[in-house]
N, C-alpha and C. Protein backbone atom coordinates (compact mmCIF):
# COMPACT_ATOMS: atom_id res chain seq x y z
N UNK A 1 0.83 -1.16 0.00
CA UNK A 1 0.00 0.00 0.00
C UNK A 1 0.89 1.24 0.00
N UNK A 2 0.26 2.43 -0.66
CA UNK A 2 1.36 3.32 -0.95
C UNK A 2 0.97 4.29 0.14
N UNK A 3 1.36 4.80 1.08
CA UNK A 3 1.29 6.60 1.75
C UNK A 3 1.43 7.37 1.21
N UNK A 4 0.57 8.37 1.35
CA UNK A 4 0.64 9.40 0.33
C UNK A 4 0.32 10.42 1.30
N UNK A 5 1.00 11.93 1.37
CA UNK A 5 0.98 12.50 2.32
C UNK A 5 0.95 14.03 1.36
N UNK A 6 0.30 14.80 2.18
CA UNK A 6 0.07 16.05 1.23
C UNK A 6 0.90 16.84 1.51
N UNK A 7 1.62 18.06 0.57
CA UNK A 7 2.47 18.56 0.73
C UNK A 7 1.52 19.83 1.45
N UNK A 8 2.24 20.67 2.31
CA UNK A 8 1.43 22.11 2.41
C UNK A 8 1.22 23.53 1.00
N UNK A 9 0.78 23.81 1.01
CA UNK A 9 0.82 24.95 0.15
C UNK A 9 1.03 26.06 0.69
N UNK A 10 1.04 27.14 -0.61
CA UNK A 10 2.13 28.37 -0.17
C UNK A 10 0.82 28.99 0.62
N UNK A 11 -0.44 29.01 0.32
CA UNK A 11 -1.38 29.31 1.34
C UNK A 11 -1.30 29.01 2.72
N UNK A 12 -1.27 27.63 2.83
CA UNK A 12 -0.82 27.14 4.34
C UNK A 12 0.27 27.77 4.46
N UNK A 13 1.00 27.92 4.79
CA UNK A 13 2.38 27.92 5.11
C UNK A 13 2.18 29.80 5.07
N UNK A 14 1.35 30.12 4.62
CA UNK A 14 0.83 31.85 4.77
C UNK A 14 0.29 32.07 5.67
N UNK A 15 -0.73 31.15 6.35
CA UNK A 15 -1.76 31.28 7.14
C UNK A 15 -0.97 31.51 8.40
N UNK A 16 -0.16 30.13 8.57
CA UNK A 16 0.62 29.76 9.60
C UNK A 16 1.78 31.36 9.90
N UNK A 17 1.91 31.25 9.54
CA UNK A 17 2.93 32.80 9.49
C UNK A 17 2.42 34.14 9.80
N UNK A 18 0.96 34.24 9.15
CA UNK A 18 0.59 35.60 9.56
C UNK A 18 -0.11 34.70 10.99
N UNK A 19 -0.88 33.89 11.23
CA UNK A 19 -1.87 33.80 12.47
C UNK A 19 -1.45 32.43 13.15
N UNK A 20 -0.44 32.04 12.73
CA UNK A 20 0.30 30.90 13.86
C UNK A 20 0.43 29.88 13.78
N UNK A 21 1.10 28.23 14.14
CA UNK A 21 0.36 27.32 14.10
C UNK A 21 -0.96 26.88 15.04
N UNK A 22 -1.67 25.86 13.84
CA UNK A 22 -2.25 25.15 14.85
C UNK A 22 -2.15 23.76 15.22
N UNK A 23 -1.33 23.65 16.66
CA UNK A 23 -1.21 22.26 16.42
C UNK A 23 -2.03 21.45 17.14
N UNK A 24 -1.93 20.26 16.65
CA UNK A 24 -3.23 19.36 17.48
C UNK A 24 -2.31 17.94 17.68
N UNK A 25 -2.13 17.38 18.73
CA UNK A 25 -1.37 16.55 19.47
C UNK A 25 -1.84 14.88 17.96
N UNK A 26 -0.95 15.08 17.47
CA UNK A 26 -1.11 13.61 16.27
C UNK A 26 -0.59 12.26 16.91
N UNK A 27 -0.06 12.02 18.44
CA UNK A 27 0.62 10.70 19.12
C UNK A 27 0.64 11.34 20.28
N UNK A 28 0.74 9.95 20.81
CA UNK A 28 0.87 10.39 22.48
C UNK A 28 1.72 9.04 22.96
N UNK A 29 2.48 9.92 23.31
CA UNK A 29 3.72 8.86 23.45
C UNK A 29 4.08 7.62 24.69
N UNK A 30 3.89 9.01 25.89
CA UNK A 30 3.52 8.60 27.37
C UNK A 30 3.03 9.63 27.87
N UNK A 31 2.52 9.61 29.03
CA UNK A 31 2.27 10.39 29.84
C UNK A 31 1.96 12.30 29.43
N UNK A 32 3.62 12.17 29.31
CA UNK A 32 4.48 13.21 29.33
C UNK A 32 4.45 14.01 27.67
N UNK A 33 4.94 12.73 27.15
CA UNK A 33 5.39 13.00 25.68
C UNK A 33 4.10 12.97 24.98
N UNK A 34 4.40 13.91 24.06
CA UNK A 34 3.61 13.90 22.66
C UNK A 34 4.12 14.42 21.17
N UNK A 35 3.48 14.06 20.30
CA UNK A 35 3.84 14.37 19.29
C UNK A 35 2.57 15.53 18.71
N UNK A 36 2.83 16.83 18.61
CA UNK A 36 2.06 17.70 17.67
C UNK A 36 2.43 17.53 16.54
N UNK A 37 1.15 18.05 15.56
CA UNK A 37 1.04 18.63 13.98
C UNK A 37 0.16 19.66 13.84
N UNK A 38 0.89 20.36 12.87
CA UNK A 38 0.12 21.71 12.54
C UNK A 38 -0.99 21.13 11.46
N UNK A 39 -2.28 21.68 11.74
CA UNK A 39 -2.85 20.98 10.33
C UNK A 39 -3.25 22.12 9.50
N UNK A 40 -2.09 22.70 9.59
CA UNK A 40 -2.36 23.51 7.53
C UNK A 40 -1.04 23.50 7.58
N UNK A 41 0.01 24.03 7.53
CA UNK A 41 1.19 23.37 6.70
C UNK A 41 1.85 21.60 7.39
N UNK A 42 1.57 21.32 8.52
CA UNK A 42 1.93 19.58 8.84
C UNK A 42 3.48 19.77 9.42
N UNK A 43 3.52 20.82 9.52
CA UNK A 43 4.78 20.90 10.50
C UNK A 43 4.82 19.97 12.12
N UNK A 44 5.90 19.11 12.30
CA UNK A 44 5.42 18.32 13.53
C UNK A 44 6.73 18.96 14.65
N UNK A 45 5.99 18.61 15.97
CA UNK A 45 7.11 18.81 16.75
C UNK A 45 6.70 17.67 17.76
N UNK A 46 7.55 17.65 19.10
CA UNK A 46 7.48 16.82 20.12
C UNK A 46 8.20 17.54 20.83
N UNK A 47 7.73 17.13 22.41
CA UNK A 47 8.41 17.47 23.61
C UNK A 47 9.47 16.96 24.01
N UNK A 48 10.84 17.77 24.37
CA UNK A 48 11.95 17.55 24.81
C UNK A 48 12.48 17.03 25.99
N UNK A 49 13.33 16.65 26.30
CA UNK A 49 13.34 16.12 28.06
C UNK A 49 13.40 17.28 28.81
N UNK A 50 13.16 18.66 28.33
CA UNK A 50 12.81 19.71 29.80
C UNK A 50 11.46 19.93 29.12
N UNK A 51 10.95 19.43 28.79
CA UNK A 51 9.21 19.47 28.60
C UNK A 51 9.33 20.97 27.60
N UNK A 52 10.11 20.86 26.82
CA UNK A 52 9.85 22.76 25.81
C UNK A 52 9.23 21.27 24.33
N UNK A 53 8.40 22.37 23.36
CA UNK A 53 8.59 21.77 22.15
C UNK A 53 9.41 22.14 21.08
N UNK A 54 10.25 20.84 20.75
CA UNK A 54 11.41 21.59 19.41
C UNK A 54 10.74 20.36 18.24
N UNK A 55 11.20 20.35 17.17
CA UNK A 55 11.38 20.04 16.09
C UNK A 55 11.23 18.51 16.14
N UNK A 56 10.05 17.57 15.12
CA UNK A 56 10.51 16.15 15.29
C UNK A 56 11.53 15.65 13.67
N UNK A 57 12.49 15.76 14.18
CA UNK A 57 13.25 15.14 13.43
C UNK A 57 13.51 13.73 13.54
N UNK A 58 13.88 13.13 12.31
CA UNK A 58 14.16 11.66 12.91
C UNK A 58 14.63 11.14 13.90
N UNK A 59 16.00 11.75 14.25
CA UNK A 59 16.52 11.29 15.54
C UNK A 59 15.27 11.36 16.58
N UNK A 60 14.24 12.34 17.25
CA UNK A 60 13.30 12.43 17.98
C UNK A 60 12.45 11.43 17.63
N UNK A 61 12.19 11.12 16.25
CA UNK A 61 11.20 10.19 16.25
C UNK A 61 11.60 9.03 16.48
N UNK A 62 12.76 8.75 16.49
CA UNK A 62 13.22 7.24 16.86
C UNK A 62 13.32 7.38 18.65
N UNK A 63 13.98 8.15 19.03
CA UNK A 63 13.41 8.48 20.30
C UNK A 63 12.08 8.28 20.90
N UNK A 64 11.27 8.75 20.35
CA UNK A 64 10.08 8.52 20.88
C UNK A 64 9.20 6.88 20.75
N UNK A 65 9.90 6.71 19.58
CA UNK A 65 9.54 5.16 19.53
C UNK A 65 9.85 3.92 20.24
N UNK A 66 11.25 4.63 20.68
CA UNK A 66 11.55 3.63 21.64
C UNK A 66 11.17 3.71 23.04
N UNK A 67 10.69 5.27 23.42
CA UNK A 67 10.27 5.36 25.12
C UNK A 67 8.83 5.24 24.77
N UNK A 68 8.18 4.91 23.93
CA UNK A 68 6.79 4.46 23.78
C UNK A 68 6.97 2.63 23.91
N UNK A 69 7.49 2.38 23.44
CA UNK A 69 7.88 0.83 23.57
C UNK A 69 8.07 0.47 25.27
N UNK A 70 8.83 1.20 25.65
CA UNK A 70 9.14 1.39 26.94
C UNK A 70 8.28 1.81 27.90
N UNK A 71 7.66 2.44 27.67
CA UNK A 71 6.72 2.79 28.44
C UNK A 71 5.67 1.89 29.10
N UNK A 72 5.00 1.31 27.29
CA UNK A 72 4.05 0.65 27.04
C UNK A 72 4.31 -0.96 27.73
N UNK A 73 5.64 -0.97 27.61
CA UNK A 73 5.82 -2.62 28.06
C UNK A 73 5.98 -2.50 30.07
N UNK A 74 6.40 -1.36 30.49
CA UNK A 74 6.37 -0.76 32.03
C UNK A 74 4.77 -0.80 32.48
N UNK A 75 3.85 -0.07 31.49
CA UNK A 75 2.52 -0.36 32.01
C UNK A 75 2.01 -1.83 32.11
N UNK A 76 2.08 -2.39 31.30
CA UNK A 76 1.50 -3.91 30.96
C UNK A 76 2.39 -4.63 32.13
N UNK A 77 3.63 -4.00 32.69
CA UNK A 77 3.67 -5.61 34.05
C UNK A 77 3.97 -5.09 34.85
N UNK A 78 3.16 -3.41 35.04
CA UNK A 78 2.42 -2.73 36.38
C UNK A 78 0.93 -3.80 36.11
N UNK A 79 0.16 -3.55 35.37
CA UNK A 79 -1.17 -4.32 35.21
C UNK A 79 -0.87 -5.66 35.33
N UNK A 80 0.01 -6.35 34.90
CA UNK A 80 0.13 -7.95 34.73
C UNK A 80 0.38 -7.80 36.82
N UNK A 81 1.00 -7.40 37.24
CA UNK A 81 1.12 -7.57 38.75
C UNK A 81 0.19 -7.60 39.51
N UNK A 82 -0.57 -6.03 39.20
CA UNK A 82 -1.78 -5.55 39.73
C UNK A 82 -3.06 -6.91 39.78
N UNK A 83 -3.32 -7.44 38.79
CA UNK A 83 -4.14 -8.08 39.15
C UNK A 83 -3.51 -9.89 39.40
N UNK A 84 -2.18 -10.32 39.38
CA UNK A 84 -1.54 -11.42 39.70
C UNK A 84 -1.75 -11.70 40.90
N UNK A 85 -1.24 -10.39 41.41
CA UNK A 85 -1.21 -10.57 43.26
C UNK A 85 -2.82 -11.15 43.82
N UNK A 86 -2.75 -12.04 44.64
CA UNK A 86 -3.98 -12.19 45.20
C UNK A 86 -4.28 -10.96 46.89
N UNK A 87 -5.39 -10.77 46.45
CA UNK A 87 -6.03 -9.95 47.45
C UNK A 87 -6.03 -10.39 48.89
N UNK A 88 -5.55 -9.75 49.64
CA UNK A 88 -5.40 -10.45 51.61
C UNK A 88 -6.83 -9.48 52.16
């Protein structure tokens, strides 16, 4: 299957400039982390380890993939415990 992803236009990318982005959280990583996108030009960012938002570049996105992995496998054997243990 092919992805096909839209480029922004010089409109978007106008809008954004005179009146800002708008971003709307596109992943959620943990808790903490997320991934924004602007949805008129698709500019993305993510949160840094002092919680500011910079730029998702690949390096970040591989980052984030792996403390989502991490995360996700930390919750599941908090829950796998939570209900293992028998109740006193």
């Amino acid at each position: 299957m092919k992805k096909t992803t839209s480029k922004p236009t010089f409109f978007s990318k106008l809008y954004c400039h005179i009146f800002g982005h708008d971003y709307h959280v596109s992943k959620k990583v943990t808790r903490h982390v997320k991934e924004y996108k602007c949805c008129h030009c698709k500019k993305e960012l993510t949160t840094n380890s002092n919680g500011k938002l910079t730029e998702l570049t690949s390096t970040f996105k591989e980052i984030n993939d792996v403390l989502e992995f991490m995360y996700h496998k930390k919750i599941s054997r908090i829950r796998h415990k939570m209900y293992s243990t028998p109740a006193a």
